[in-house]
Protein backbone atom coordinates (compact mmCIF):
# COMPACT_ATOMS: atom_id res chain seq x y z
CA UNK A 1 0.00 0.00 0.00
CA UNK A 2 1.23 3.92 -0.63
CA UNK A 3 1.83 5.78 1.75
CA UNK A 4 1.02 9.18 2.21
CA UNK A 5 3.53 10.58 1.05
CA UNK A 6 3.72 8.23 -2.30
CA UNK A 7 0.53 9.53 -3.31
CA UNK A 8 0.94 13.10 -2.49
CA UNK A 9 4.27 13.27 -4.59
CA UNK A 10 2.75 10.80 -7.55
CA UNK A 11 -0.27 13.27 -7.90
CA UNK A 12 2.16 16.67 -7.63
CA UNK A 13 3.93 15.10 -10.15
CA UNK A 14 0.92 14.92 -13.11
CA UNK A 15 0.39 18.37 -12.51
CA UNK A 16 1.68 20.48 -15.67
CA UNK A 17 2.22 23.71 -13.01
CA UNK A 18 5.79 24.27 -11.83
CA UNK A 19 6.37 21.78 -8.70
CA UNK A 20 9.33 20.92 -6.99
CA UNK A 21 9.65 18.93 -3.78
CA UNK A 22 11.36 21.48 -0.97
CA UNK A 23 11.81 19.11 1.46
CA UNK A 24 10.72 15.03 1.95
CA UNK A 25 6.79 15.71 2.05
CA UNK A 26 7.18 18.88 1.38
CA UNK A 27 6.39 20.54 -1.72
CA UNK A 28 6.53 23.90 -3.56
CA UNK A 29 3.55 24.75 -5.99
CA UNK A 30 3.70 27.56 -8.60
CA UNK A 31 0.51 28.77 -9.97
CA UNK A 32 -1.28 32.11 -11.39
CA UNK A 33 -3.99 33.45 -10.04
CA UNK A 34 -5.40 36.25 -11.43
CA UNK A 35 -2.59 37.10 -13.68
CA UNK A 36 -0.23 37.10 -10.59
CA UNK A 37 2.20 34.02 -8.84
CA UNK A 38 0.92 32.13 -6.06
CA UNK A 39 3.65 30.10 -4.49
CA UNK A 40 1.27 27.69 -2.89
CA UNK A 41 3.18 25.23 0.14
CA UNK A 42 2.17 22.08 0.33
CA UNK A 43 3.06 19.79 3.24
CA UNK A 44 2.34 16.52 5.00
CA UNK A 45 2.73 17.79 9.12
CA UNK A 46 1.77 14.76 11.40
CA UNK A 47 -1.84 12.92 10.26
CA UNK A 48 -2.19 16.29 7.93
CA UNK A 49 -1.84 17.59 4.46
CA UNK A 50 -1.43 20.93 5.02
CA UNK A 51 -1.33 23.66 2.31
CA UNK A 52 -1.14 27.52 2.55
CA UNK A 53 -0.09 30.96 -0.39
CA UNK A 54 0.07 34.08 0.54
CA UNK A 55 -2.63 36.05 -1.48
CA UNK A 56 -2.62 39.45 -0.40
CA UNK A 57 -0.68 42.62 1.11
CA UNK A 58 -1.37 44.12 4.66
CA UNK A 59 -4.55 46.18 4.00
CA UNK A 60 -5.83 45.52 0.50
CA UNK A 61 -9.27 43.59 1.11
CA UNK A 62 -11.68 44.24 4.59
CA UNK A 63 -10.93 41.48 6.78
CA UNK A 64 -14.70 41.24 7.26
CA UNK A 65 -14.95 40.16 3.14
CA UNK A 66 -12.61 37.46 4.33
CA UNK A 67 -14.92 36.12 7.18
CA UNK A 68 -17.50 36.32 4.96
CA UNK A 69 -15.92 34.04 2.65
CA UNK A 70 -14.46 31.32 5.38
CA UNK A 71 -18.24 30.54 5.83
CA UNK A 72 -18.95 29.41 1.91
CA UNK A 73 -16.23 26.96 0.61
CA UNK A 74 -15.17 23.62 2.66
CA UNK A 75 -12.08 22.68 3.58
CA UNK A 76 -10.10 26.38 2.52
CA UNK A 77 -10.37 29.27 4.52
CA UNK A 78 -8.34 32.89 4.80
CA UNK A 79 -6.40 33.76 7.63
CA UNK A 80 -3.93 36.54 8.03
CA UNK A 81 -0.08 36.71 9.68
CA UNK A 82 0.70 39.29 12.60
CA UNK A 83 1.80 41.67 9.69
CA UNK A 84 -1.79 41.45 8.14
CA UNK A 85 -0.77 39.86 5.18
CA UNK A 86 -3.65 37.53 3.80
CA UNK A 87 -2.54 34.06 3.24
CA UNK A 88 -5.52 31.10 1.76
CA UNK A 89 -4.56 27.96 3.63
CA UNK A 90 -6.35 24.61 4.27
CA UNK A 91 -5.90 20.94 5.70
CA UNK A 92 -7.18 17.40 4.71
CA UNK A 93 -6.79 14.69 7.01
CA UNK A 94 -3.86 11.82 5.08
CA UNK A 95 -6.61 9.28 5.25
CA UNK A 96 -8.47 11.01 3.02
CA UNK A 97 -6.06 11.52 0.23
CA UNK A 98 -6.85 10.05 -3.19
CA UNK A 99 -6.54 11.76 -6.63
CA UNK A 100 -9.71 13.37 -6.39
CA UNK A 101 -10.24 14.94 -3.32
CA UNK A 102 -6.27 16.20 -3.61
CA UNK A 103 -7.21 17.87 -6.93
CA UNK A 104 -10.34 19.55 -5.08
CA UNK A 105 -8.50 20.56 -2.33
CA UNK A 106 -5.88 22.52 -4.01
CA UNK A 107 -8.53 24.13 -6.92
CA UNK A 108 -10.89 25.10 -4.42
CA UNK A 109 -7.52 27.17 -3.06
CA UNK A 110 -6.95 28.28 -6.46
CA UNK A 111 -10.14 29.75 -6.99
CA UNK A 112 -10.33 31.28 -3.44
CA UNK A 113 -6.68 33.37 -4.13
CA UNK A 114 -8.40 34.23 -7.41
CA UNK A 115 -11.36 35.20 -5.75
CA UNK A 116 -9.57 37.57 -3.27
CA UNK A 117 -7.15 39.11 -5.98
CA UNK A 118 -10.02 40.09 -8.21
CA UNK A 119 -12.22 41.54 -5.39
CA UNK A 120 -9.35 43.40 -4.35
CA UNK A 121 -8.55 44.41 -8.24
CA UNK A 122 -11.62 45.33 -8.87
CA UNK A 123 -11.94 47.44 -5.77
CA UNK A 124 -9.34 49.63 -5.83
């Protein structure tokens, strides 16, 4: 049987984005969203897949938009750093891991960093 690991790297590996593995179950994940880089981080951290990009600068999008988005997609959510910087980030327990819910997980990250640079684009 895989292990976690195995599958994580086997399925970052068909991906035709820039990947590169960082560290043993640890991987580095370059994507655009919204005409811009998102260097999305991708790591396996005890009985977790954990991933996380930073999105936004200190001060570009309400923080109250961003709670208001936590409450509508599973398994993403935003959070910010003690500088305010707005990073997407999410978990999956390694149990769960097959090809499909990994590909959901990191597009429904995709599409919430697209999300926030847009809003914030188009409300400047």
């Amino acid at each position: 049987m895989d292990s976690a690991v195995d599958r994580v790297a086997r399925f970052m590996s068909s991906l035709e984005s820039e990947v590169r593995e960082v560290a043993p179950g640890e991987w580095g994940l370059t994507l655009d969203a919204a005409g811009y880089l998102l260097d999305v981080g991708v790591a396996i951290r005890g009985p977790l897949l954990r991933a996380q990009a930073a999105v936004l600068p200190t001060g570009v999008i309400d923080p109250h938009q961003l709670l208001y988005w936590n409450r509508q997609a599973p398994l993403v959510c935003f959070a910010e750093n003690q500088a305010g910087e707005v990073f997407v980030c999410g978990e999956l327990p390694l149990e769960s891991l097959d090809t499909e819910t990994l590909d959901r997980f990191l597009g429904l990250l995709l599409t919430s960093a697209i999300r926030a640079r847009e809003f914030a684009i188009q409300n400047a």
